[in-house]
Protein backbone atom coordinates (compact mmCIF):
# COMPACT_ATOMS: atom_id res chain seq x y z
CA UNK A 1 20.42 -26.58 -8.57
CA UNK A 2 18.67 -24.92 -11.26
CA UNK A 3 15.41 -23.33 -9.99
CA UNK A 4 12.65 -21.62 -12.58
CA UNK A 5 10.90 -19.29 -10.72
CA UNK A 6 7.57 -18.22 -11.66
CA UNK A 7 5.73 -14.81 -10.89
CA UNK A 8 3.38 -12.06 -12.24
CA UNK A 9 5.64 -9.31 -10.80
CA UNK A 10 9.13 -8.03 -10.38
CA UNK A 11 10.84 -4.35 -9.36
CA UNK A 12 11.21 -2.08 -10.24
CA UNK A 13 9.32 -2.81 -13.82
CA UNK A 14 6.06 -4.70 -13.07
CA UNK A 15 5.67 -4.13 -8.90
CA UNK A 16 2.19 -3.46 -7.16
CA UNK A 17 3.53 -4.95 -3.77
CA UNK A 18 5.77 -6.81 -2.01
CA UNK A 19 5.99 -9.34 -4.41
CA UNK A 20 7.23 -7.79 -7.06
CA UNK A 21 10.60 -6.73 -4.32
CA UNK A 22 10.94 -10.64 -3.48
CA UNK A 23 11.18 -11.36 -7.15
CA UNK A 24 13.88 -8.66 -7.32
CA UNK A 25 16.05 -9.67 -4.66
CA UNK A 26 15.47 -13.46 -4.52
CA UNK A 27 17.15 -14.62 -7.50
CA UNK A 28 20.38 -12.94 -6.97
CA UNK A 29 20.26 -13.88 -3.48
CA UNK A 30 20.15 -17.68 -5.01
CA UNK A 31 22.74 -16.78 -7.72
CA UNK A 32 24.93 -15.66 -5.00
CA UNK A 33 24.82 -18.90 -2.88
CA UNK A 34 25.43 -20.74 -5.76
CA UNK A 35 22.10 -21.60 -7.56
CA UNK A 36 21.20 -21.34 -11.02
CA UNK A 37 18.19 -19.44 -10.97
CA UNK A 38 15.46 -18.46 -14.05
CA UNK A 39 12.69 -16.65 -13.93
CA UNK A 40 9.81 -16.71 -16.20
CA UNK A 41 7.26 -13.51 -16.31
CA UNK A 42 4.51 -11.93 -18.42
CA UNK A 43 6.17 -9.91 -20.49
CA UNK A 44 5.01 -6.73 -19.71
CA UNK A 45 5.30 -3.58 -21.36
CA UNK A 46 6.84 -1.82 -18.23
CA UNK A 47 9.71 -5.17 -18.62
CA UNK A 48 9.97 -5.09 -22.76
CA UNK A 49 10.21 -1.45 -22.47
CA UNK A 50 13.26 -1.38 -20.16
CA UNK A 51 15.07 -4.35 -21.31
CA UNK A 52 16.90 -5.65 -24.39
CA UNK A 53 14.78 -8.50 -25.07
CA UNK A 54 15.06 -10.94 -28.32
CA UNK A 55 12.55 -12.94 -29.58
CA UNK A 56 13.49 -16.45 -28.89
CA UNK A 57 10.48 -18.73 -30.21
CA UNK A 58 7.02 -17.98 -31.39
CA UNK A 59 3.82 -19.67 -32.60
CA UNK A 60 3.27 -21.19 -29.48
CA UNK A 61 -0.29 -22.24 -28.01
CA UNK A 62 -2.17 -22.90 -24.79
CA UNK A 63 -5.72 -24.13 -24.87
CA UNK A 64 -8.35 -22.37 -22.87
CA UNK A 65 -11.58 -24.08 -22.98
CA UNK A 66 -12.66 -23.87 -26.67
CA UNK A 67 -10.21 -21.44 -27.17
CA UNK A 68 -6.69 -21.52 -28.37
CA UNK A 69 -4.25 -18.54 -27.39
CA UNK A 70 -0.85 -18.19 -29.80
CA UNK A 71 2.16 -16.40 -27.73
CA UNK A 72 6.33 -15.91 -28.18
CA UNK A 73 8.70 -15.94 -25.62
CA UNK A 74 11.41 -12.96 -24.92
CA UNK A 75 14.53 -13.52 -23.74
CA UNK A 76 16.38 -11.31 -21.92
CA UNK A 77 18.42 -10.48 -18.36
CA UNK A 78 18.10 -8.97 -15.08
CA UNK A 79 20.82 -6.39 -14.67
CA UNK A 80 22.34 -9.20 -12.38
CA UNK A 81 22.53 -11.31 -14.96
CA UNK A 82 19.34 -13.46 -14.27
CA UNK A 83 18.25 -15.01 -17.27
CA UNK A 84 14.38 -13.66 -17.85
CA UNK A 85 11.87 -15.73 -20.21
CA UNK A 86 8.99 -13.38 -21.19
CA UNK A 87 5.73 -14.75 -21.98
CA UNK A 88 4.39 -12.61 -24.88
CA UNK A 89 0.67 -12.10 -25.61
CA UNK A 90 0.17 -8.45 -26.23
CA UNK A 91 -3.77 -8.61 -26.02
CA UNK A 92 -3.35 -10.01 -22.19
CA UNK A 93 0.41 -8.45 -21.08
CA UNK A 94 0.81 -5.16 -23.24
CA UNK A 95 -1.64 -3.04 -20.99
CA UNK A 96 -0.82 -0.46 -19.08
CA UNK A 97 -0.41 -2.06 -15.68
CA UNK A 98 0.15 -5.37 -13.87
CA UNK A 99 -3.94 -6.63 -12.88
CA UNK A 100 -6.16 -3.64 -13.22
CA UNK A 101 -6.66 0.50 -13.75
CA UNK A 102 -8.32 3.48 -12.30
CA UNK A 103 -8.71 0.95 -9.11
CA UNK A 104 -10.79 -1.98 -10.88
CA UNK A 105 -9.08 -5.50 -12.19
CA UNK A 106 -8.89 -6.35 -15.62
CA UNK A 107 -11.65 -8.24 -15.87
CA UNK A 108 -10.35 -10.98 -17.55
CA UNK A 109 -7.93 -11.84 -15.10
CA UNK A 110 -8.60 -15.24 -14.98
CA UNK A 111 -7.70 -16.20 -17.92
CA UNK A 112 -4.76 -14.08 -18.44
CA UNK A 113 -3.36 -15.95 -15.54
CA UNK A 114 -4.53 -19.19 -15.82
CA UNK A 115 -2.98 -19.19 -19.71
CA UNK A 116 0.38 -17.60 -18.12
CA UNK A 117 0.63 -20.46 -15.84
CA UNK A 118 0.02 -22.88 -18.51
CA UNK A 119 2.46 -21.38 -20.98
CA UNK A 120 5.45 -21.19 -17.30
CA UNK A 121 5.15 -24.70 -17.28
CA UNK A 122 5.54 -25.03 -20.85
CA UNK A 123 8.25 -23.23 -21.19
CA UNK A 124 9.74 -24.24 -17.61
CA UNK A 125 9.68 -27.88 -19.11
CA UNK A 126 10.86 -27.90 -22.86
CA UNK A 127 13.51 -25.10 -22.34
CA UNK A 128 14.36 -24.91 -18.62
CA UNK A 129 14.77 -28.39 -17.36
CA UNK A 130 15.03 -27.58 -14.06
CA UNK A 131 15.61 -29.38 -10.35
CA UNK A 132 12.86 -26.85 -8.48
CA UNK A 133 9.97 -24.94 -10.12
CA UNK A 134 9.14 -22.44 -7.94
CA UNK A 135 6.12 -20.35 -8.32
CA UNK A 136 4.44 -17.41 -6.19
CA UNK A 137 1.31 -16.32 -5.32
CA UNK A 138 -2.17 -16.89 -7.11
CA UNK A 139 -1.25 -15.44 -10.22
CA UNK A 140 1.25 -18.31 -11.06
CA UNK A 141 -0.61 -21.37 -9.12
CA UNK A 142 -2.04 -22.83 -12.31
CA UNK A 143 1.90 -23.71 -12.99
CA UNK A 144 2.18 -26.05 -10.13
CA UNK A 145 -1.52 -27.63 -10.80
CA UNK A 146 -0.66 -28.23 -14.50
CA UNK A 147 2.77 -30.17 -13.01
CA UNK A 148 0.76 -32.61 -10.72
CA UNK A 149 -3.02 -32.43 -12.93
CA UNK A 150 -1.92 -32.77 -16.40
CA UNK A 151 -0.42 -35.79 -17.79
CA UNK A 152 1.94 -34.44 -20.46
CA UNK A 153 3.89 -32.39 -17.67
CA UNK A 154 3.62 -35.00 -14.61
CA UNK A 155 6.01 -37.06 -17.08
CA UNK A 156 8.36 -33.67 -18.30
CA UNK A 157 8.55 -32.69 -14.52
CA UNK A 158 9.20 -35.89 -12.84
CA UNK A 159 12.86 -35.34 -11.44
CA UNK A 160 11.49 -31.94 -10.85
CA UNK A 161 9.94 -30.44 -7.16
CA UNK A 162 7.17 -27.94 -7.35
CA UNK A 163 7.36 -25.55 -4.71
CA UNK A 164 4.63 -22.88 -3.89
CA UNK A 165 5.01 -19.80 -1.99
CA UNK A 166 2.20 -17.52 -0.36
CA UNK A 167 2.92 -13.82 -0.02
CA UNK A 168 -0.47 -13.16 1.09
CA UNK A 169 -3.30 -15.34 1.58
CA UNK A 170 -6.47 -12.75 1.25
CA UNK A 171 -6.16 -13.37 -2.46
CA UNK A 172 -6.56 -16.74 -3.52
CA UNK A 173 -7.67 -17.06 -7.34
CA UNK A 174 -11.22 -17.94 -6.49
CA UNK A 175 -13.29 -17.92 -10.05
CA UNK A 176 -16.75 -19.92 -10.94
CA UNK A 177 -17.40 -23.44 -11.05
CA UNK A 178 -18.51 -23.16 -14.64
CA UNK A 179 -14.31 -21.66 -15.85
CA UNK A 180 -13.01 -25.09 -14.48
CA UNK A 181 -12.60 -25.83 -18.43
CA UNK A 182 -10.13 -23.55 -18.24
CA UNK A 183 -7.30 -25.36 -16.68
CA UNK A 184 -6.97 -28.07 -19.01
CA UNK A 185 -7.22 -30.73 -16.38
CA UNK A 186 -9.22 -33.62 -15.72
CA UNK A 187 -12.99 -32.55 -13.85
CA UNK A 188 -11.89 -35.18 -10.87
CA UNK A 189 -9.27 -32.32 -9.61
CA UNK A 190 -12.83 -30.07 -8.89
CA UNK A 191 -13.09 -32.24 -5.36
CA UNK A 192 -13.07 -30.45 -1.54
CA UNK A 193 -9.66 -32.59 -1.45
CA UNK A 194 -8.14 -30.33 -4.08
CA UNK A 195 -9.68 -27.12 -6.02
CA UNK A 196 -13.09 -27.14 -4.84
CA UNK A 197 -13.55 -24.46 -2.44
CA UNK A 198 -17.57 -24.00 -1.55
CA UNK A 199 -18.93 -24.47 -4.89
CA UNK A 200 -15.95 -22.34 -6.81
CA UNK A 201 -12.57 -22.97 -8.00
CA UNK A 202 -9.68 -21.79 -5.81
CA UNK A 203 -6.17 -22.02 -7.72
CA UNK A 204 -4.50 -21.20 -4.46
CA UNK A 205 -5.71 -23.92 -2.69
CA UNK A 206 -4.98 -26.06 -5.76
CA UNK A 207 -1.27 -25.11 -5.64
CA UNK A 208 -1.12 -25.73 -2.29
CA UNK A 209 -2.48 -28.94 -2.76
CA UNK A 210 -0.29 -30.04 -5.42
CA UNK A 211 3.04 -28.72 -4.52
CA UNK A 212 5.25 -30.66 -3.03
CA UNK A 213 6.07 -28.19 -0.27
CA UNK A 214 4.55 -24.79 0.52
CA UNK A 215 6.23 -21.74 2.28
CA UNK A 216 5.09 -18.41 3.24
CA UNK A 217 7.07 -15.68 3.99
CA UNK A 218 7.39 -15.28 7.83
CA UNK A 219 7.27 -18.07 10.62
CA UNK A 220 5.03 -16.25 12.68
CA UNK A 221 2.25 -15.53 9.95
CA UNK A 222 2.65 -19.48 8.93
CA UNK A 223 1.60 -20.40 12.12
CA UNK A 224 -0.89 -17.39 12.06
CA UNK A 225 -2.47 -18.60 8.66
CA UNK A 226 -2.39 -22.52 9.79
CA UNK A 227 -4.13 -22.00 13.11
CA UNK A 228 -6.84 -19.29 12.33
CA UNK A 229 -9.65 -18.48 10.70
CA UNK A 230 -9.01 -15.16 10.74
CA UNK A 231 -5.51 -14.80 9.12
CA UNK A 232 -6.38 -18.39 7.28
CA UNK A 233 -9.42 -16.85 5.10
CA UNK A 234 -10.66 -20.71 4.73
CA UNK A 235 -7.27 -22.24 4.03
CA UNK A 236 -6.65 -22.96 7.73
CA UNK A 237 -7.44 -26.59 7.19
CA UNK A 238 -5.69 -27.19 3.90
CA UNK A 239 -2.26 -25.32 5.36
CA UNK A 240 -2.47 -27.62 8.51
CA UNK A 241 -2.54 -30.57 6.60
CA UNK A 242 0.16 -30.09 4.87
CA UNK A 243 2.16 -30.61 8.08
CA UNK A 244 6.17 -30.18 7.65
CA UNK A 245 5.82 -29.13 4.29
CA UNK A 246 4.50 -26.08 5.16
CA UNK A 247 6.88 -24.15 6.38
CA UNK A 248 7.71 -19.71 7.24
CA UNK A 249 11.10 -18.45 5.38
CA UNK A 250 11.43 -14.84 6.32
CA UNK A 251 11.61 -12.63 3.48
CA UNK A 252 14.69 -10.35 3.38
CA UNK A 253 15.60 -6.59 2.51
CA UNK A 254 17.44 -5.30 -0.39
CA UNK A 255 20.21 -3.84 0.85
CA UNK A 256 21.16 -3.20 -3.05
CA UNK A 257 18.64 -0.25 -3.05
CA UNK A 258 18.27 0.25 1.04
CA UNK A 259 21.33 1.16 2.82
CA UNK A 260 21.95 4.79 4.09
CA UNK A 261 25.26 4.35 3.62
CA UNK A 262 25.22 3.80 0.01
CA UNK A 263 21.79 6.04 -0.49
CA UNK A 264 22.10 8.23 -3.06
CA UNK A 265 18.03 9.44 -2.46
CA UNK A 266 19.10 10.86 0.64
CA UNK A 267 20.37 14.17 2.32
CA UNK A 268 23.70 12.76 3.41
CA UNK A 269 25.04 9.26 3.71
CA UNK A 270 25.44 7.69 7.11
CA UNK A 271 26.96 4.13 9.01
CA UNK A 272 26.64 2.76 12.31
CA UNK A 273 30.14 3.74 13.01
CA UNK A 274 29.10 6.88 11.96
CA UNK A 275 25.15 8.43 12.15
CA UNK A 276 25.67 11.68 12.69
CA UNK A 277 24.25 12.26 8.57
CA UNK A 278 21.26 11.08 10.03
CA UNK A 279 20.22 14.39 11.65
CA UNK A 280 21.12 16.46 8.33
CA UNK A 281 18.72 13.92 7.12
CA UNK A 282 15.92 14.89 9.62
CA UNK A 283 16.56 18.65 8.89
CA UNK A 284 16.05 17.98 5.35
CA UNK A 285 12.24 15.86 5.81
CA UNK A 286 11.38 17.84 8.04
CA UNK A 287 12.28 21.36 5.53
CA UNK A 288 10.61 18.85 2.69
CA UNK A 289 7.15 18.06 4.55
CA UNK A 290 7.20 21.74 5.87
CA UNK A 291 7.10 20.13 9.96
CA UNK A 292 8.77 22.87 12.60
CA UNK A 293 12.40 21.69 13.33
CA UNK A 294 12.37 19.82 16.94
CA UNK A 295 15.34 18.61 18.76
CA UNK A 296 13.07 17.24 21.58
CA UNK A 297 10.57 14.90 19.98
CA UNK A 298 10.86 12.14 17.61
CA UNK A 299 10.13 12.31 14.03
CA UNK A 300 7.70 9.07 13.20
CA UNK A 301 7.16 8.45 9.75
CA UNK A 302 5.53 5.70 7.80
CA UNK A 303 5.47 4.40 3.69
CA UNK A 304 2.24 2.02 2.95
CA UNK A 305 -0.56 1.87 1.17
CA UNK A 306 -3.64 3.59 3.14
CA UNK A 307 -6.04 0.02 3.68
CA UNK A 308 -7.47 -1.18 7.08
CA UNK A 309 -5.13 -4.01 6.51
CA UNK A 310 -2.09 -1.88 7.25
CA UNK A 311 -3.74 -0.45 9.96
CA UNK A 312 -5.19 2.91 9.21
CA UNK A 313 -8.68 2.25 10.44
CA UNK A 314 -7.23 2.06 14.04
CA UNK A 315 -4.77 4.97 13.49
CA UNK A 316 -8.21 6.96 12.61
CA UNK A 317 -10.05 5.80 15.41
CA UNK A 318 -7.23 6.84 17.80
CA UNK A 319 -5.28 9.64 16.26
CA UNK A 320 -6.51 12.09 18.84
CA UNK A 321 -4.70 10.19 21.71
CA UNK A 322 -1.68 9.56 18.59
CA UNK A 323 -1.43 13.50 18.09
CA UNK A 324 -1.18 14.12 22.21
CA UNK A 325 1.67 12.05 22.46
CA UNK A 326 4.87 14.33 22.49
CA UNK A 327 6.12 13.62 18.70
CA UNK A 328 5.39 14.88 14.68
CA UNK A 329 4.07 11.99 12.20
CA UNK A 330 4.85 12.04 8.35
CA UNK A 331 2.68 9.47 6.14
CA UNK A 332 3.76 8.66 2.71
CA UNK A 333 0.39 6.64 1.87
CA UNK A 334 -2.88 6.93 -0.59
CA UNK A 335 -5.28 4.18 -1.26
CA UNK A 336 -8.69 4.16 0.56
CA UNK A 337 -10.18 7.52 -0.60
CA UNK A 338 -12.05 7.98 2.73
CA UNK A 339 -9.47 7.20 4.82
CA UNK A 340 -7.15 9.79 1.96
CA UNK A 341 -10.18 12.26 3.17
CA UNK A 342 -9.78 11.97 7.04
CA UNK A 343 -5.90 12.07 6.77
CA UNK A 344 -6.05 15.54 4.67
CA UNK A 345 -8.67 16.65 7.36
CA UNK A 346 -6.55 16.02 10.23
CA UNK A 347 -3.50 17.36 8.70
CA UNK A 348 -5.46 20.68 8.72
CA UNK A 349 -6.14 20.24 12.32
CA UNK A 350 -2.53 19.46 13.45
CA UNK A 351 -0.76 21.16 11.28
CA UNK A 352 2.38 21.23 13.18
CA UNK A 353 2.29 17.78 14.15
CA UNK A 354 1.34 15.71 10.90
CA UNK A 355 1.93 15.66 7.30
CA UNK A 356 0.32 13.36 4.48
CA UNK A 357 1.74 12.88 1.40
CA UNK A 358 -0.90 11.15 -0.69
CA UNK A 359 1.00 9.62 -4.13
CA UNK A 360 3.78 7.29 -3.79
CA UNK A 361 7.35 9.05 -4.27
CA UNK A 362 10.49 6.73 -4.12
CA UNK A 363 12.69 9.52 -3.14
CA UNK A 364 10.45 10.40 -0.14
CA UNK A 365 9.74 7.08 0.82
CA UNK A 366 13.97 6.88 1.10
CA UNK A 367 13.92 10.10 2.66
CA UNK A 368 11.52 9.32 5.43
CA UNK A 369 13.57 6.10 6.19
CA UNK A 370 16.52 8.03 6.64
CA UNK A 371 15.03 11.25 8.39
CA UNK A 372 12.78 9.50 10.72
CA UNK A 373 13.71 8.78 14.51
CA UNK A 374 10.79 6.29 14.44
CA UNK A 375 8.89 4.15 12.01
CA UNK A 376 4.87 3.28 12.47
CA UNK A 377 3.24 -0.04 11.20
CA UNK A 378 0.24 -0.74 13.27
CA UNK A 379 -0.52 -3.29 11.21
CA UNK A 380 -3.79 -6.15 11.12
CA UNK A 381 -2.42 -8.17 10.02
CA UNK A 382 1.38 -8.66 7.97
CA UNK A 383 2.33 -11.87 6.50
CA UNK A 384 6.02 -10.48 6.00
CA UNK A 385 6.82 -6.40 5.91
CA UNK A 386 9.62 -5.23 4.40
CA UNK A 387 9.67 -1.92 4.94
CA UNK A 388 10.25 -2.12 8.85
CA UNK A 389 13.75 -4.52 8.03
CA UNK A 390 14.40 -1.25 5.62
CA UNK A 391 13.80 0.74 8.93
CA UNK A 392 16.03 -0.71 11.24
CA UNK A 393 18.89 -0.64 8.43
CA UNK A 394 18.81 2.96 8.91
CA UNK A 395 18.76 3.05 12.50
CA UNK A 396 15.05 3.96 12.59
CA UNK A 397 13.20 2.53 15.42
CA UNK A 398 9.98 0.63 14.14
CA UNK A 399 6.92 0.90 16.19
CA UNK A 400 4.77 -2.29 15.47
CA UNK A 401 1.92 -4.88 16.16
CA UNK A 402 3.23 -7.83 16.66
CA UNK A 403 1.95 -9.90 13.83
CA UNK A 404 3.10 -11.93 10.96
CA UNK A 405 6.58 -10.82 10.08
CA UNK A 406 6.54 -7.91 12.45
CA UNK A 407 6.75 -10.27 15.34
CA UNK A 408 9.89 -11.82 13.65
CA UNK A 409 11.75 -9.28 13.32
CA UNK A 410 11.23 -6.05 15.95
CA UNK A 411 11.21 -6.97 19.47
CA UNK A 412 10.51 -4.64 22.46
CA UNK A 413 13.20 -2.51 23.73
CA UNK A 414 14.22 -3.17 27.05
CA UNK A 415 15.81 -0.33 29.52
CA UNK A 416 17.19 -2.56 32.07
CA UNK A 417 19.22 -5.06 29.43
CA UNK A 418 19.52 -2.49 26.72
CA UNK A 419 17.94 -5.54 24.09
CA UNK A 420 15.55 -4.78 21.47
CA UNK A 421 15.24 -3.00 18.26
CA UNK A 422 11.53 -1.38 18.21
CA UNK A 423 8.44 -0.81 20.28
CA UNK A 424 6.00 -3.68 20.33
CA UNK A 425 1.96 -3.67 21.09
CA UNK A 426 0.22 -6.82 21.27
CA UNK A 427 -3.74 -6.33 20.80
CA UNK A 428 -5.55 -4.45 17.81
CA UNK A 429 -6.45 -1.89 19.80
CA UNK A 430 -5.80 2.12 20.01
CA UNK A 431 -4.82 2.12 23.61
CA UNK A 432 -2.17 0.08 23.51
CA UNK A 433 -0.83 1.67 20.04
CA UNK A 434 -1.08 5.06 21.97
CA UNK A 435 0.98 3.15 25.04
CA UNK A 436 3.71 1.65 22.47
CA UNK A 437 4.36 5.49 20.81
CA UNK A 438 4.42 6.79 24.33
CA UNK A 439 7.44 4.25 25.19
CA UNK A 440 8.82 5.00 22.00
CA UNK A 441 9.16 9.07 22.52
CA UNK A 442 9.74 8.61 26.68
CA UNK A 443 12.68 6.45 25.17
CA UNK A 444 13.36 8.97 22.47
CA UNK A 445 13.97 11.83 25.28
CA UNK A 446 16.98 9.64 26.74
CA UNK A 447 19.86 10.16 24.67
CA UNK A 448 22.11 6.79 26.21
CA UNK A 449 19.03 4.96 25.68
CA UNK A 450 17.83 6.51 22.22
CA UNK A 451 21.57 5.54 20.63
CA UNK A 452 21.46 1.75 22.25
CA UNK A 453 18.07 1.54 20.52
CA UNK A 454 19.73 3.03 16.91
CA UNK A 455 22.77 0.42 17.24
CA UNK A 456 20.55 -2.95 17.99
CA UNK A 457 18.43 -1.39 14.94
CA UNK A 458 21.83 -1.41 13.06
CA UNK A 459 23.04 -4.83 14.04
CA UNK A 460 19.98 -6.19 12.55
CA UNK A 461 20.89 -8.44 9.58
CA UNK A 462 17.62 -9.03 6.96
CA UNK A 463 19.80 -9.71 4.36
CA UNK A 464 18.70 -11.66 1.23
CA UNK A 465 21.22 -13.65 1.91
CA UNK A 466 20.31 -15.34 5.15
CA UNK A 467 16.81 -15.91 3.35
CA UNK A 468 18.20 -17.61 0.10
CA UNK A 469 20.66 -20.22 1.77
CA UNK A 470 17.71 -21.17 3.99
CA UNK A 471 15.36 -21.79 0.54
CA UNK A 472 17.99 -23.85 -0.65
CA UNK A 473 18.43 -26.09 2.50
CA UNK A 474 14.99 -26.72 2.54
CA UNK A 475 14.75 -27.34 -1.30
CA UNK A 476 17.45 -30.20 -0.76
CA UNK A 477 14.88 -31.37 2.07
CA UNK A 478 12.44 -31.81 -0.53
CA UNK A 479 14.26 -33.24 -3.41
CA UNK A 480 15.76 -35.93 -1.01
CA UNK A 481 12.48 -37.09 0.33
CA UNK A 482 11.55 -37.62 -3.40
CA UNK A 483 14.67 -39.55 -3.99
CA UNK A 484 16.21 -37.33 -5.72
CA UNK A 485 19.37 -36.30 -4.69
C-alpha cells in the first residue's frame, strides 16, 4: 500500500507541536508494518538545511486567483529512509519558521497553504501514484478538497482514498468569503453542506467533508469533538455525520528518542528490570533546577507550552492548595507572558518547592522525564498528549484530567488491586486537581505501592507500532468499501 502523506510539519526540522512528532514517527511506523510510505512537505529551510536534497523538477505552477505561483520539488530522505518530496517556493517556505514570528502568523498564511495543498496533490498524483493520500491538519486540507472539488484530480485520484486526520480541532483554516478564488474550485463547493462555515470559508470542514474517512488522534477526544460544542468548536455536526468514518486512532510515542534505557540526555540509563538509575536521575534535576534533595516527597515535573488549554489557568487559580500538598514541582513551560509572570512570581514565593524554567530545552525536558517521581497535565482539554505516554515509559507516574487522550491512556491507581498507571481527576476544577496530587504523594510515601505504580507505568506499550497496524486495517476498510481491493 503506498500512502503519500501530506503535512506542514515534521521533527525535529520543522516542529511547533505535536504534529510535527506524528509526522516523525508515523511513517516508519508504516514502513515497518510493511507500507510504502511518502511524504510530501514545504520545503523548509530548517528541512533543506539538514538534508541532502536534489532538485528533482522545476517550473512548476499553481494558480491562485489571478495569480500564478512557479515552484520545484526537492527530493530527499528521512534518516529512515522515507522518501521526502519538498515543495520549493522560497518567497512562502524559506522564512525563518514554520507559520509565524515574534508570536504573530505570517500573514499570508492562507495562501501559502492553500498553494502547498494544491502543489501535494499535484505532485501526489503525477509522481506518487498512490493507494491512500493522507493529509493532516488544516494546513494540508486544501489537498483532499482539490481530490474530490477539482476535476483534473477526481480523474488522477480515482483508485486513490483520501484520508484526513485532525490533530486539533481549535484551528480550522477559517479565511473570508471573498479568498474562495483561491482554491481553484467550482463556487457550488461554498454551500453549509461543504466549506461554508457562517459566511467564511473553513478548509477543515472542507476536508472533512470530502475525505473519504476522517480520524483524530484519540478515541476519547473523537467522541469528545463529535458530541460537544465545546471540544467541537462548530464542527460537532459535520464530525457526527460522518458516522463510521470518523473514527479515534491513538497516537503513539517515539520510543526512538524516548526510552530511559537508551537515553543518552539523561544522568544514567535505567529498565524496568532495573530502575535504580532513576534516583541518580532525581539527584541530578533536582542539583540542575537548584530544588533541596528529598527522599520523602515526590518530585512532579511537567514539559508544555504555558496556555489555558494545557491547563495553567487552573494551576494559577489553585497553586496555593498545589504548593501545601507534601511534594516539589519543576515546569519546563513559556508561552502566555502573564501566566510566564505569575509562575516567576510564585517561584519567588516557594522557593523550595517550585522551579520554572521558561525556554524550551530538549535536554531538560528528557531530564525531567527521567528525574521526576510524578508527571502533571491538568489539561482542558487534550485531543491526544504525548508527553504523558513518554512519562509512563520512564516509570513516571502521570497526574491527569481525564480528557481526550489522557483518558485513553492513564487510569487511576488502585490500592486494593494494585491496577493503574497514574492519578486521574474528572472535573476542571482546582479541588479535585489538589485531591488527585494528594493521592499521588499519600501513594508516593508507600514504597510497595509507589514501585507497583512505576511497573504498570512500565508495562505500558504506546508504541508507534500498535498505532500504524491499526491505520492500515482501517485504510483496507476504506479502500474495500470503494471497491478497491
Amino acid at each position: 500500500m503506498k500512502i503519500a502523506i501530506i503535512a506542514a510539519e515534521i521533527s525535529p526540522w520543522a516542529k511547533v507541536g505535536g504534529l510535527a512528532d506524528v509526522l516523525g514517527a508515523l511513517p516508519n511506523a508504516l514502513k515497518r508494518a510493511g507500507a510504502e510510505p511518502v511524504l510530501i512537505l514545504p520545503a523548509y529551510r530548517g528541512i533543506i538545511s539538514n538534508v541532502t536534497a536534489r532538485k528533482m523538477v522545476e517550473g512548476l505552477k499553481v494558480r491562485l486567483g489571478d495569480s500564478v505561483e512557479r515552484y520545484s520539488v526537492l527530493h530527499a530522505h528521512t534518516p529512515g529512509g522515507i522518501p521526502m518530496y519538498l515543495v520549493s517556493h522560497p518567497g512562502f517556505f524559506g522564512r525563518a519558521e514554520v507559520y509565524g514570528e515574534r508570536g504573530k502568523d505570517y500573514p499570508d498564511n492562507f495562501r501559502r497553504y492553500i498553494f502547498f495543498g494544491r502543489a501535494a496533490a499535484q505532485i501526489a498524483a503525477d509522481v506518487i501514484v498512490p493507494d491512500v493520500v493522507h493529509a493532516h491538519d488544516w494546513h494540508a486540507s486544501v489537498t483532499p478538497i482539490a481530490m474530490r472539488a477539482d476535476g483534473y484530480f477526481r480523474e488522477r485520484f480515482g483508485r486513490a482514498i483520501s484520508v484526513f486526520t485532525i490533530h486539533n480541532l481549535a484551528f480550522q483554516g477559517l479565511m473570508d468569503a471573498g479568498d474562495f478564488p483561491l482554491l481553484g474550485i467550482d463556487r457550488s463547493y461554498f454551500t453549509m453542506e461543504c466549506l461554508e462555515f457562517f459566511g467564511r470559508v473553513n478548509l477543515m470542514k472542507g476536508a472533512i467533508v470530502l475525505s473519504d474517512g476522517v480520524s483524530t488522534v484519540s478515541p476519547t477526544y473523537a467522541r469528545e469533538v463529535s458530541t460537544t460544542a465545546e471540544l467541537g468548536f462548530g464542527l460537532e455536526g459535520v464530525l457526527a455525520h460522518k458516522g463510521s468514518h470518523f473514527v479515534g486512532i491513538l497516537n503513539g510515542a517515539d520510543y526512538s528518542e524516548w526510552n530511559p534505557a537508551t537515553d543518552r540526555l539523561i544522568a544514567e540509563r535505567y529498565t524496568p528490570e532495573r530502575p535504580e538509575g532513576k534516583r541518580a536521575c532525581t539527584k541530578d534535576l533536582r542539583v540542575a533546577v537548584s530544588l533541596p534533595h528529598r527522599e520523602d516527597a515526590p518530585l512532579v515535573g511537567m514539559v508544555s507550552r504555558m496556555t489555558s488549554q494545557k491547563g495553567f489557568d487552573l494551576l494559577r487559580e489553585s497553586l496555593d492548595d498545589v504548593m501545601k500538598v507534601d511534594m516539589q514541582l519543576v515546569m519546563l513551560a513559556s508561552g502566555d507572558p502573564k501566566l510566564e509572570e505569575f509562575f516567576c512570581e510564585a517561584e519567588r514565593r516557594y522557593p523550595g518547592k517550585l522551579r520554572l524554567v521558561a525556554e524550551f530545552d530538549n535536554r531538560m525536558a528528557h531530564r525531567i522525564q527521567a528525574g521526576c517521581d510524578a508527571f502533571l497535565m491538568p489539561s482542558r482539554f487534550e485531543p491526544c498528549g504525548l508527553t504523558q505516554m513518554y512519562a509512563a515509559k520512564y516509570g513516571t507516574a502521570p497526574v491527569v484530567r481525564a480528557t481526550g487522550g489522557l483518558r485513553d491512556t492513564v487510569w487511576e491507581f488502585d490500592p486494593a488491586t494494585g491496577k493503574g498507571n497514574g492519578f486521574v481527576f474528572e472535573n476542571y476544577r482546582g479541588e479535585e486537581l489538589v485531591a488527585a496530587l494528594g493521592r499521588m504523594a499519600s501513594t508516593f510515601k508507600s514504597p510497595s505501592r509507589w514501585r507497583q505504580v512505576m511497573q504498570n507505568c512500565f508495562a505500558c506499550d504506546f508504541s508507534w507500532d500498535r498505532a500504524a497496524q491499526n491505520y492500515l486495517q482501517w485504510f483496507r476498510s476504506l479502500r474495500r468499501e470503494r471497491n478497491l481491493e
